[in-house]
Every structure is written in structure tokens, then in C-alpha cells.
PDB file of N, CA and C in Angstrom:
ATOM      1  N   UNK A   1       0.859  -1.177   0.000  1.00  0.00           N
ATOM      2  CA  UNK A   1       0.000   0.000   0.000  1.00  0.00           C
ATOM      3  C   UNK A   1       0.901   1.234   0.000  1.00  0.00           C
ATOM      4  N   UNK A   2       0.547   2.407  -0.978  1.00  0.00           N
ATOM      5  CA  UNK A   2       1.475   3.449  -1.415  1.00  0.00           C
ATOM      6  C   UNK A   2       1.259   4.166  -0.074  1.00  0.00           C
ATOM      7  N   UNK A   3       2.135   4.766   0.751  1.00  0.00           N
ATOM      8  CA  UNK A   3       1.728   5.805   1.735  1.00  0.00           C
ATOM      9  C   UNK A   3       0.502   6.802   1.119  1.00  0.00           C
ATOM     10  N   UNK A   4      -0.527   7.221   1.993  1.00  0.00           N
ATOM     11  CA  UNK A   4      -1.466   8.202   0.977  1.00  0.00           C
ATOM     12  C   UNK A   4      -0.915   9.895   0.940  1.00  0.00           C
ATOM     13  N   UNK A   5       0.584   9.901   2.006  1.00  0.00           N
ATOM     14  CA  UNK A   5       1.258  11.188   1.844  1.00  0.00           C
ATOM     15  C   UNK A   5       1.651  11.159   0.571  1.00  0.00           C
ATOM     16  N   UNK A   6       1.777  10.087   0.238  1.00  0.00           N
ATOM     17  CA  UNK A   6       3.028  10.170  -0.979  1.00  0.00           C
ATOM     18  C   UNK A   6       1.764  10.405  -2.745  1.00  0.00           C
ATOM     19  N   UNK A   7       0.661   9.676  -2.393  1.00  0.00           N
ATOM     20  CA  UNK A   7      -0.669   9.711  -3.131  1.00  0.00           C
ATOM     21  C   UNK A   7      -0.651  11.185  -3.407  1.00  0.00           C
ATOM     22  N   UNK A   8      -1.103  11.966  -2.061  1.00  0.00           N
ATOM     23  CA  UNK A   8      -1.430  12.701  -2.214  1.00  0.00           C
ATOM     24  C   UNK A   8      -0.498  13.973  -2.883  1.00  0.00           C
ATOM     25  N   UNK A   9       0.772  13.750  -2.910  1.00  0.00           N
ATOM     26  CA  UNK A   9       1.691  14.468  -3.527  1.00  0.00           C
ATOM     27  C   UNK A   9       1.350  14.548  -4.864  1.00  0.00           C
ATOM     28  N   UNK A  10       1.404  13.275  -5.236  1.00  0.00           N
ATOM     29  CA  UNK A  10       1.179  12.675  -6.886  1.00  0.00           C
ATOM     30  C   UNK A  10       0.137  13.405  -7.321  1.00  0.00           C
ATOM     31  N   UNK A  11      -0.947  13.992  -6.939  1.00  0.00           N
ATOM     32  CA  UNK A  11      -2.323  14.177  -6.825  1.00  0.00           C
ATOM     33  C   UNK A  11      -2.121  15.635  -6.879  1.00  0.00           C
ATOM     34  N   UNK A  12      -1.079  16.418  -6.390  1.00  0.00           N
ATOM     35  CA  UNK A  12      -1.269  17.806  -5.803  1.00  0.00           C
ATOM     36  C   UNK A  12      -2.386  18.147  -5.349  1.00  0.00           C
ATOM     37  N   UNK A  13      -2.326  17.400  -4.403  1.00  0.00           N
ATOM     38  CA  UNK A  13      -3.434  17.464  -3.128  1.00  0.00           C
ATOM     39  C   UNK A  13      -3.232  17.308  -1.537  1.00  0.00           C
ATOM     40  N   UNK A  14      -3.681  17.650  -0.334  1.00  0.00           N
ATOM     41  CA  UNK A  14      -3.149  17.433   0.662  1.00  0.00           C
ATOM     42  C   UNK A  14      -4.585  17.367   1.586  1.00  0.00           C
ATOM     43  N   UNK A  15      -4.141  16.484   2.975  1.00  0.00           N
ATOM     44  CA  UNK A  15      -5.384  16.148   3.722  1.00  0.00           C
ATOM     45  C   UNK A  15      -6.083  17.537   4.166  1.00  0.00           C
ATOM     46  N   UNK A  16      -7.095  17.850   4.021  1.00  0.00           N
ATOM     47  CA  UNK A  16      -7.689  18.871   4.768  1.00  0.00           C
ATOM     48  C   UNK A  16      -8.597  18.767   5.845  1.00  0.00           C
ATOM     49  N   UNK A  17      -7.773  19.170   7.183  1.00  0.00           N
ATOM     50  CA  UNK A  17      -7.900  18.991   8.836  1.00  0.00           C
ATOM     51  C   UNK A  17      -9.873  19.375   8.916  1.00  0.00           C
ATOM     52  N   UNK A  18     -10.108  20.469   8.494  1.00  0.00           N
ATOM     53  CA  UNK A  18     -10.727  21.088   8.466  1.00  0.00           C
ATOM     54  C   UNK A  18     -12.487  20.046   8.006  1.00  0.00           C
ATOM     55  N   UNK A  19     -11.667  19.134   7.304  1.00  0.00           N
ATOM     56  CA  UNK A  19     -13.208  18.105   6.530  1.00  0.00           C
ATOM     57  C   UNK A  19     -12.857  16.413   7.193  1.00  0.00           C
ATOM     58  N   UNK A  20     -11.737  17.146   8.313  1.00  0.00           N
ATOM     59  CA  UNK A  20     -11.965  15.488   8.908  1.00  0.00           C
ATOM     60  C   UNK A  20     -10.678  14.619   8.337  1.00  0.00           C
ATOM     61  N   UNK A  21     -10.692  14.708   7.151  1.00  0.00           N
ATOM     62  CA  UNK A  21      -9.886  13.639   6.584  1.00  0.00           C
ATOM     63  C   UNK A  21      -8.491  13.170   6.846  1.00  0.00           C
ATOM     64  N   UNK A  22      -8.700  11.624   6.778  1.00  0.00           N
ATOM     65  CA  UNK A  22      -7.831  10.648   7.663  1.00  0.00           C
ATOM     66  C   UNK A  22      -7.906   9.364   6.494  1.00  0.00           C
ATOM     67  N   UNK A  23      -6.734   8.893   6.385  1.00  0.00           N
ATOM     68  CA  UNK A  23      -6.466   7.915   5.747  1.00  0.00           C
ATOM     69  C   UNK A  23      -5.981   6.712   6.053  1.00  0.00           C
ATOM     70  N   UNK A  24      -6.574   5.594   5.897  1.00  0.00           N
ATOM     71  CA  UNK A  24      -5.966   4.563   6.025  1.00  0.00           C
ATOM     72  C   UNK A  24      -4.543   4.619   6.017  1.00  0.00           C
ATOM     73  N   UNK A  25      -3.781   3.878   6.589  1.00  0.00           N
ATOM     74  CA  UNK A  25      -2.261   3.212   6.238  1.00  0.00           C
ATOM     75  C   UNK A  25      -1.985   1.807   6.752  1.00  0.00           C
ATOM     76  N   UNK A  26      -2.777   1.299   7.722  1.00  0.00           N
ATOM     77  CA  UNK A  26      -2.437  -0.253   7.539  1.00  0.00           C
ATOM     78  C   UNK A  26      -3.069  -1.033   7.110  1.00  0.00           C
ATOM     79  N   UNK A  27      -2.429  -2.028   6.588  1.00  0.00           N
ATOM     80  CA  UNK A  27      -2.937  -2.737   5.473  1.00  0.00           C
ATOM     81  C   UNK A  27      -3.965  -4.230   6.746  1.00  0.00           C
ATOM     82  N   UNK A  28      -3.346  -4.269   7.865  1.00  0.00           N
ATOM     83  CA  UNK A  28      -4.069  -5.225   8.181  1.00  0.00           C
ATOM     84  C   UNK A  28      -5.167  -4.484   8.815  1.00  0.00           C
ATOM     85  N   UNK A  29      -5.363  -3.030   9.226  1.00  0.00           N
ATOM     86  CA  UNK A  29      -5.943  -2.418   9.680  1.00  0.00           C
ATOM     87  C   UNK A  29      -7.408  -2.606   9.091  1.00  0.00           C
ATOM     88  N   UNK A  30      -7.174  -2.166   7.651  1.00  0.00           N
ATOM     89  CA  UNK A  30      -8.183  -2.380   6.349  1.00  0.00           C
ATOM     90  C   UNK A  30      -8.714  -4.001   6.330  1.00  0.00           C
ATOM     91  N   UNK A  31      -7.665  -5.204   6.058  1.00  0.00           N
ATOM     92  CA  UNK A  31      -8.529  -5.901   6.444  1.00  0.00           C
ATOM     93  C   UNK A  31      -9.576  -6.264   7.913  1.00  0.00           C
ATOM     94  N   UNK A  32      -9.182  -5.953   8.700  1.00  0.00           N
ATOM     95  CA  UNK A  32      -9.878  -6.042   9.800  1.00  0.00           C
ATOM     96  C   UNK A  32     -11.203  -5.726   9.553  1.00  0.00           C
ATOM     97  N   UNK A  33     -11.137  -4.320   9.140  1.00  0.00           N
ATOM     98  CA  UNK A  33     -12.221  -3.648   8.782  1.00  0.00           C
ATOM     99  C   UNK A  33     -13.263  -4.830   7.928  1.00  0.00           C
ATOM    100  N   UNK A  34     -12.992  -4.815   6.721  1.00  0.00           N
ATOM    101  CA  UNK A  34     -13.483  -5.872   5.509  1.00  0.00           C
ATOM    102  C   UNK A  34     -14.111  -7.246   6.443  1.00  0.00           C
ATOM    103  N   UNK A  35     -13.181  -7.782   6.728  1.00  0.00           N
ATOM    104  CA  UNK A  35     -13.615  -8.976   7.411  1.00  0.00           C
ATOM    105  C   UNK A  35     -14.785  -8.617   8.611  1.00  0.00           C
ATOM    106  N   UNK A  36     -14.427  -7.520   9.452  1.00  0.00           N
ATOM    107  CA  UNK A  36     -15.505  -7.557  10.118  1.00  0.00           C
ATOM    108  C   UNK A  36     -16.951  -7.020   9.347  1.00  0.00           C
ATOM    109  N   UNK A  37     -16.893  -6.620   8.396  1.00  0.00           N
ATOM    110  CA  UNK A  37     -18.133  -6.241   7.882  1.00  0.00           C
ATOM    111  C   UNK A  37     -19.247  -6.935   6.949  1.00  0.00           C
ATOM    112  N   UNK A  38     -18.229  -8.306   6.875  1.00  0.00           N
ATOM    113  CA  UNK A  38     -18.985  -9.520   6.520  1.00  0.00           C
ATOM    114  C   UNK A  38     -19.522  -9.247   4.942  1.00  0.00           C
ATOM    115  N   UNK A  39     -19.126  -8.463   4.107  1.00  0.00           N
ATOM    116  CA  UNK A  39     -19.456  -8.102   2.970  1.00  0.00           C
ATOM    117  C   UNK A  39     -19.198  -9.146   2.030  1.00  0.00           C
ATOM    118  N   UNK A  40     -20.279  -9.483   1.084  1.00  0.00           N
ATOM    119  CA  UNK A  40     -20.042 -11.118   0.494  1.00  0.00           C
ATOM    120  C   UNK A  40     -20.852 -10.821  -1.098  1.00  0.00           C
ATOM    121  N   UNK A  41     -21.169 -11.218  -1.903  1.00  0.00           N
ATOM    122  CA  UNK A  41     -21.610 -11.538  -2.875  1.00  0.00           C
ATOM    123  C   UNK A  41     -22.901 -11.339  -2.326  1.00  0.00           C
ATOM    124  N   UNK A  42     -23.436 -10.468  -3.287  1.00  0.00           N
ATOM    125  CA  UNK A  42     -25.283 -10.566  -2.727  1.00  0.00           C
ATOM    126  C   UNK A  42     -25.662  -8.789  -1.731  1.00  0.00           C
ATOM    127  N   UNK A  43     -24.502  -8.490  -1.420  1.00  0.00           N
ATOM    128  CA  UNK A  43     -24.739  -7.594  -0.335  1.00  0.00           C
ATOM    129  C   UNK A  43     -24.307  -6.558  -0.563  1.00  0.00           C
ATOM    130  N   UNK A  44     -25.320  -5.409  -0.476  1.00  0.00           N
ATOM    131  CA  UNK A  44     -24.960  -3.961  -1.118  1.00  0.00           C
ATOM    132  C   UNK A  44     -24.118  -3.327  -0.029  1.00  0.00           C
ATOM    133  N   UNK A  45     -23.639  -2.216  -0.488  1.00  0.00           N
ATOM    134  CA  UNK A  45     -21.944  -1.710   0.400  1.00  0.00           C
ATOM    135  C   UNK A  45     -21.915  -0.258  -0.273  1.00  0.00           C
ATOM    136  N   UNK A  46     -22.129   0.524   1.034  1.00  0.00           N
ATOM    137  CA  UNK A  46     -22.205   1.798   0.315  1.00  0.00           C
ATOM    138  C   UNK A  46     -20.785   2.509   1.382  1.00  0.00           C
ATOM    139  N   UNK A  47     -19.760   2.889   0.727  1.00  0.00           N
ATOM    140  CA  UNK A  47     -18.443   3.375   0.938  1.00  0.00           C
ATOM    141  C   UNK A  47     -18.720   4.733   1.046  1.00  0.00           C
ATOM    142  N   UNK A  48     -18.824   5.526   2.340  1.00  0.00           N
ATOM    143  CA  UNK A  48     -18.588   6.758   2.276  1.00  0.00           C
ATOM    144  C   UNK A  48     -17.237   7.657   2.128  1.00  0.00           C
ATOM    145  N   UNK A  49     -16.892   8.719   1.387  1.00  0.00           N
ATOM    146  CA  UNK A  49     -15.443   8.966   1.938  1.00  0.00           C
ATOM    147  C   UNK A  49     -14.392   7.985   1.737  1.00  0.00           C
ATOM    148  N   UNK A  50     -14.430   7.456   0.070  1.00  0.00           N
ATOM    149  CA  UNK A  50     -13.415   6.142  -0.195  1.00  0.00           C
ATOM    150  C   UNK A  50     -12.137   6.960  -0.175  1.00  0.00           C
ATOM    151  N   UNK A  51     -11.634   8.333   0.008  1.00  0.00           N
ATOM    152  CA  UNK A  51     -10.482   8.648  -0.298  1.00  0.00           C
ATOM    153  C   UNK A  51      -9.754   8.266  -1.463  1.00  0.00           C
ATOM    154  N   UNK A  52      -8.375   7.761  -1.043  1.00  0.00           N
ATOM    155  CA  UNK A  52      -7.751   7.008  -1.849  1.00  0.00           C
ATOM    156  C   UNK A  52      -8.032   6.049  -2.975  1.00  0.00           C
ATOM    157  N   UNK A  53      -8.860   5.068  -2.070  1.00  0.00           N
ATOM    158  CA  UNK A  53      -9.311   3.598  -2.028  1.00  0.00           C
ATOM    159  C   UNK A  53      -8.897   2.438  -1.634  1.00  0.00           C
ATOM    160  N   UNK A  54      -8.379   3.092  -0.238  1.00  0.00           N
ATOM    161  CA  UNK A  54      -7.408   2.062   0.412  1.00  0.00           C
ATOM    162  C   UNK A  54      -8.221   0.688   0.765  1.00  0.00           C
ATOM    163  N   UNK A  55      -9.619   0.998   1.155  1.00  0.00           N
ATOM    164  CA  UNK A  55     -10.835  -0.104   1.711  1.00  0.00           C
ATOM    165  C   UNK A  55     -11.144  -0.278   0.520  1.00  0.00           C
ATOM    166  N   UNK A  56     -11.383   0.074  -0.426  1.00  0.00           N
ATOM    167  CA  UNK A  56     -12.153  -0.109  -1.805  1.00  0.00           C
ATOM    168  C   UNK A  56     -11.983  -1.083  -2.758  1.00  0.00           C
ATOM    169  N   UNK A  57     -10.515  -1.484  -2.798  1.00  0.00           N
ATOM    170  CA  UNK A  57     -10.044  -2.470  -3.073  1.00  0.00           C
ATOM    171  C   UNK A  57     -10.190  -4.352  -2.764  1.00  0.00           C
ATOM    172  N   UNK A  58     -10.226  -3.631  -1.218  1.00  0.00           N
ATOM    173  CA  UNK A  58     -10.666  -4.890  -0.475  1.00  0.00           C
ATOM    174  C   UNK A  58     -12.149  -5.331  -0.803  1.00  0.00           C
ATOM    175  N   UNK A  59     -12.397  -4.197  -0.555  1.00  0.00           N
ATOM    176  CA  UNK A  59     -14.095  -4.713  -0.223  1.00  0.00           C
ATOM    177  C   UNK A  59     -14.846  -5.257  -2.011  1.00  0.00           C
ATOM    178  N   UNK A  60     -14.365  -4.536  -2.907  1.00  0.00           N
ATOM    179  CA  UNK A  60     -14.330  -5.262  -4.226  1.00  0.00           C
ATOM    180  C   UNK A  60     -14.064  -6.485  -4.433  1.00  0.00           C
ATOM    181  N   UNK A  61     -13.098  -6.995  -3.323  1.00  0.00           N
ATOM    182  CA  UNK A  61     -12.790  -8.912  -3.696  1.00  0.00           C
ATOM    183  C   UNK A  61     -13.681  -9.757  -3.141  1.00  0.00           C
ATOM    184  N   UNK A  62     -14.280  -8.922  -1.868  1.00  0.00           N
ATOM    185  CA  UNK A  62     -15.433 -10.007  -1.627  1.00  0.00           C
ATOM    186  C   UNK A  62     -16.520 -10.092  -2.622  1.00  0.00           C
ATOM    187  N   UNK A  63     -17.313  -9.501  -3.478  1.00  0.00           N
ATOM    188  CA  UNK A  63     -17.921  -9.484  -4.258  1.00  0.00           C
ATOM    189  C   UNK A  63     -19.219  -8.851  -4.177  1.00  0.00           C
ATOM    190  N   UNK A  64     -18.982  -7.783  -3.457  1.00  0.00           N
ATOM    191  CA  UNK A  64     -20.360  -6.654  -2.588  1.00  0.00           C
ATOM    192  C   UNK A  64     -20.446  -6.553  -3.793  1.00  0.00           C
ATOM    193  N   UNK A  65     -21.484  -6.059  -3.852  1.00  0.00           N
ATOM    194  CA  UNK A  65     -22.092  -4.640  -5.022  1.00  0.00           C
ATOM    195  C   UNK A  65     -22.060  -3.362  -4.332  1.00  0.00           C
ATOM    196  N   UNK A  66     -20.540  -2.980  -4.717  1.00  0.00           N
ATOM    197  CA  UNK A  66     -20.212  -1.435  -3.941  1.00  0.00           C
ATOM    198  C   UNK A  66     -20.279  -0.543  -4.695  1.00  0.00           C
ATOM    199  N   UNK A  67     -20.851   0.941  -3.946  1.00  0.00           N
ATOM    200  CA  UNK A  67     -20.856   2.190  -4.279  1.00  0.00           C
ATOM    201  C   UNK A  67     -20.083   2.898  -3.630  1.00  0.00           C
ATOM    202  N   UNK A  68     -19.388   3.936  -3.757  1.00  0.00           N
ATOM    203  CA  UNK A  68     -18.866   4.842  -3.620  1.00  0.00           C
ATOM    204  C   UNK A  68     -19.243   6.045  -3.523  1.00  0.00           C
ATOM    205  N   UNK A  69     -18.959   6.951  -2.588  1.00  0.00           N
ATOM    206  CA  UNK A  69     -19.805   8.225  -2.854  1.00  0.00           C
ATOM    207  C   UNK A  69     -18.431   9.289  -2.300  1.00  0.00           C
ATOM    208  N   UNK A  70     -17.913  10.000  -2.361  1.00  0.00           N
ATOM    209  CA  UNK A  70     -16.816  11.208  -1.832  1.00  0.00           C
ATOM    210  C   UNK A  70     -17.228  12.125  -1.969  1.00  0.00           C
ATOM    211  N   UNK A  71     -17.923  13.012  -0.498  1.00  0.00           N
ATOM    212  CA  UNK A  71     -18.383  14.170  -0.503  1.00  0.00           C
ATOM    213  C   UNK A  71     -17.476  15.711  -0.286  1.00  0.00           C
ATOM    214  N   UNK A  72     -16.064  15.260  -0.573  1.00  0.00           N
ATOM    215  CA  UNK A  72     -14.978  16.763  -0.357  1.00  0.00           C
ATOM    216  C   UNK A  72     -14.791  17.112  -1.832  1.00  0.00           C
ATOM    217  N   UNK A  73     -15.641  18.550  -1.166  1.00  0.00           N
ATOM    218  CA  UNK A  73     -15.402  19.696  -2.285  1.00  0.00           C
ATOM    219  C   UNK A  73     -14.366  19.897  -3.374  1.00  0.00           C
ATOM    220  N   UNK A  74     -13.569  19.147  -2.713  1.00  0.00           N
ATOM    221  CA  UNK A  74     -11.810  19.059  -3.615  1.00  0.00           C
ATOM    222  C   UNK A  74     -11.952  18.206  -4.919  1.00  0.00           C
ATOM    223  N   UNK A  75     -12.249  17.109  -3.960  1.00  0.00           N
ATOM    224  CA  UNK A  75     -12.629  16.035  -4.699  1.00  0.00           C
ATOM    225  C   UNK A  75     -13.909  15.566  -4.980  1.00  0.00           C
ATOM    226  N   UNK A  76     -14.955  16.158  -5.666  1.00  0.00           N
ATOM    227  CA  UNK A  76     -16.641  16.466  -5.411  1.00  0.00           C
ATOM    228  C   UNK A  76     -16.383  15.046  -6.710  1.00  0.00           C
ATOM    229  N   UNK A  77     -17.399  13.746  -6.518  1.00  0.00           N
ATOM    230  CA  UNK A  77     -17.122  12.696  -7.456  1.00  0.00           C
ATOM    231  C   UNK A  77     -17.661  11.879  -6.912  1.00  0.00           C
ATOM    232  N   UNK A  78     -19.060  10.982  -7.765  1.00  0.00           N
ATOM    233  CA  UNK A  78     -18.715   9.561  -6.981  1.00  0.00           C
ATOM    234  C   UNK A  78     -19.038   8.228  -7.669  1.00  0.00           C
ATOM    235  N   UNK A  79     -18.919   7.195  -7.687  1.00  0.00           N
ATOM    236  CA  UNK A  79     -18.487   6.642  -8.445  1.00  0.00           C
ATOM    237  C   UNK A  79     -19.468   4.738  -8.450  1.00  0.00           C
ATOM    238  N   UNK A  80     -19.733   4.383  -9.128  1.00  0.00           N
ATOM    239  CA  UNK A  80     -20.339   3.083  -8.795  1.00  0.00           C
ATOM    240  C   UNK A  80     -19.228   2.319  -9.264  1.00  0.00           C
ATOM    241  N   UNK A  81     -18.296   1.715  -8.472  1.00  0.00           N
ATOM    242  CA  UNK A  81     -17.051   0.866  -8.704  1.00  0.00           C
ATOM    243  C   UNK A  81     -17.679  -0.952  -9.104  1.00  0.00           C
ATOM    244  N   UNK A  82     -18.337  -1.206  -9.249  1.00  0.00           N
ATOM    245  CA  UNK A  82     -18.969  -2.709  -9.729  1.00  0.00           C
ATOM    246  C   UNK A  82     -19.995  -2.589 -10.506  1.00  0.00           C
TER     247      UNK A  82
END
């Protein structure tokens, strides 16, 4: 997993304190997450605030039917990833 400092360089973009934003960086962290959310084939998954897409990835292999939605102004976009 790319650091999301280093993302966000690439991006000429930077976290803004101000809207909250916080990014993943561990990778078992993320799975934890995934696994506890039991997301499987069959089961809709609505991703608020995918950032990066550090969770987004994951949660795509179980076989949710995920949406995406990113509500920062910066990044105003959202996306049906499946």
C-alpha cells in the first residue's frame, strides 16, 4: 500500500484537517475492517469517503455490489465501482 502522503503528492493534493480527513495506512488495519463487515456476494456496500481507495479495493474482492460516494469539495465525485 502506497503511503497516501506520498498519493497525495502525486495528486497535488493534501489532507484537509478542516473536513476530517484521515487515511488509512495499515494494510491489516483495512482488512480487519473488511472482514468484520462480513461483505459477500449478494450484499450492497455503500463506501462513504473512499479517499484514496485504500478499503475499496478490499471490499471489491469479496464481491459486494459497492458504491462509492466522496463528498470533499476538492474532490466532489462519486463513483459506482462494480
Amino acid at each position: 500500500m502506497t503511503h497516501p502522503a506520498k498519493l497525495l503528492g502525486q495528486l497535488e493534493q493534501r489532507a484537509r484537517k478542516r473536513f476530517g480527513q484521515n487515511f488509512l495506512v495499515d494494510e491489516h488495519a483495512v482488512q480487519t475492517i473488511v472482514d468484520l463487515s462480513q461483505a459477500a456476494p449478494g450484499h450492497r456496500v455503500l463506501e462513504i469517503g473512499p479517499g484514496l481507495g485504500a478499503m475499496t479495493g478490499k471490499l471489491l474482492e469479496t464481491g459486494c455490489d459497492l458504491r462509492c460516494v466522496e463528498l470533499t469539495r476538492a474532490w466532489s465525485w462519486s463513483r459506482a465501482t462494480r
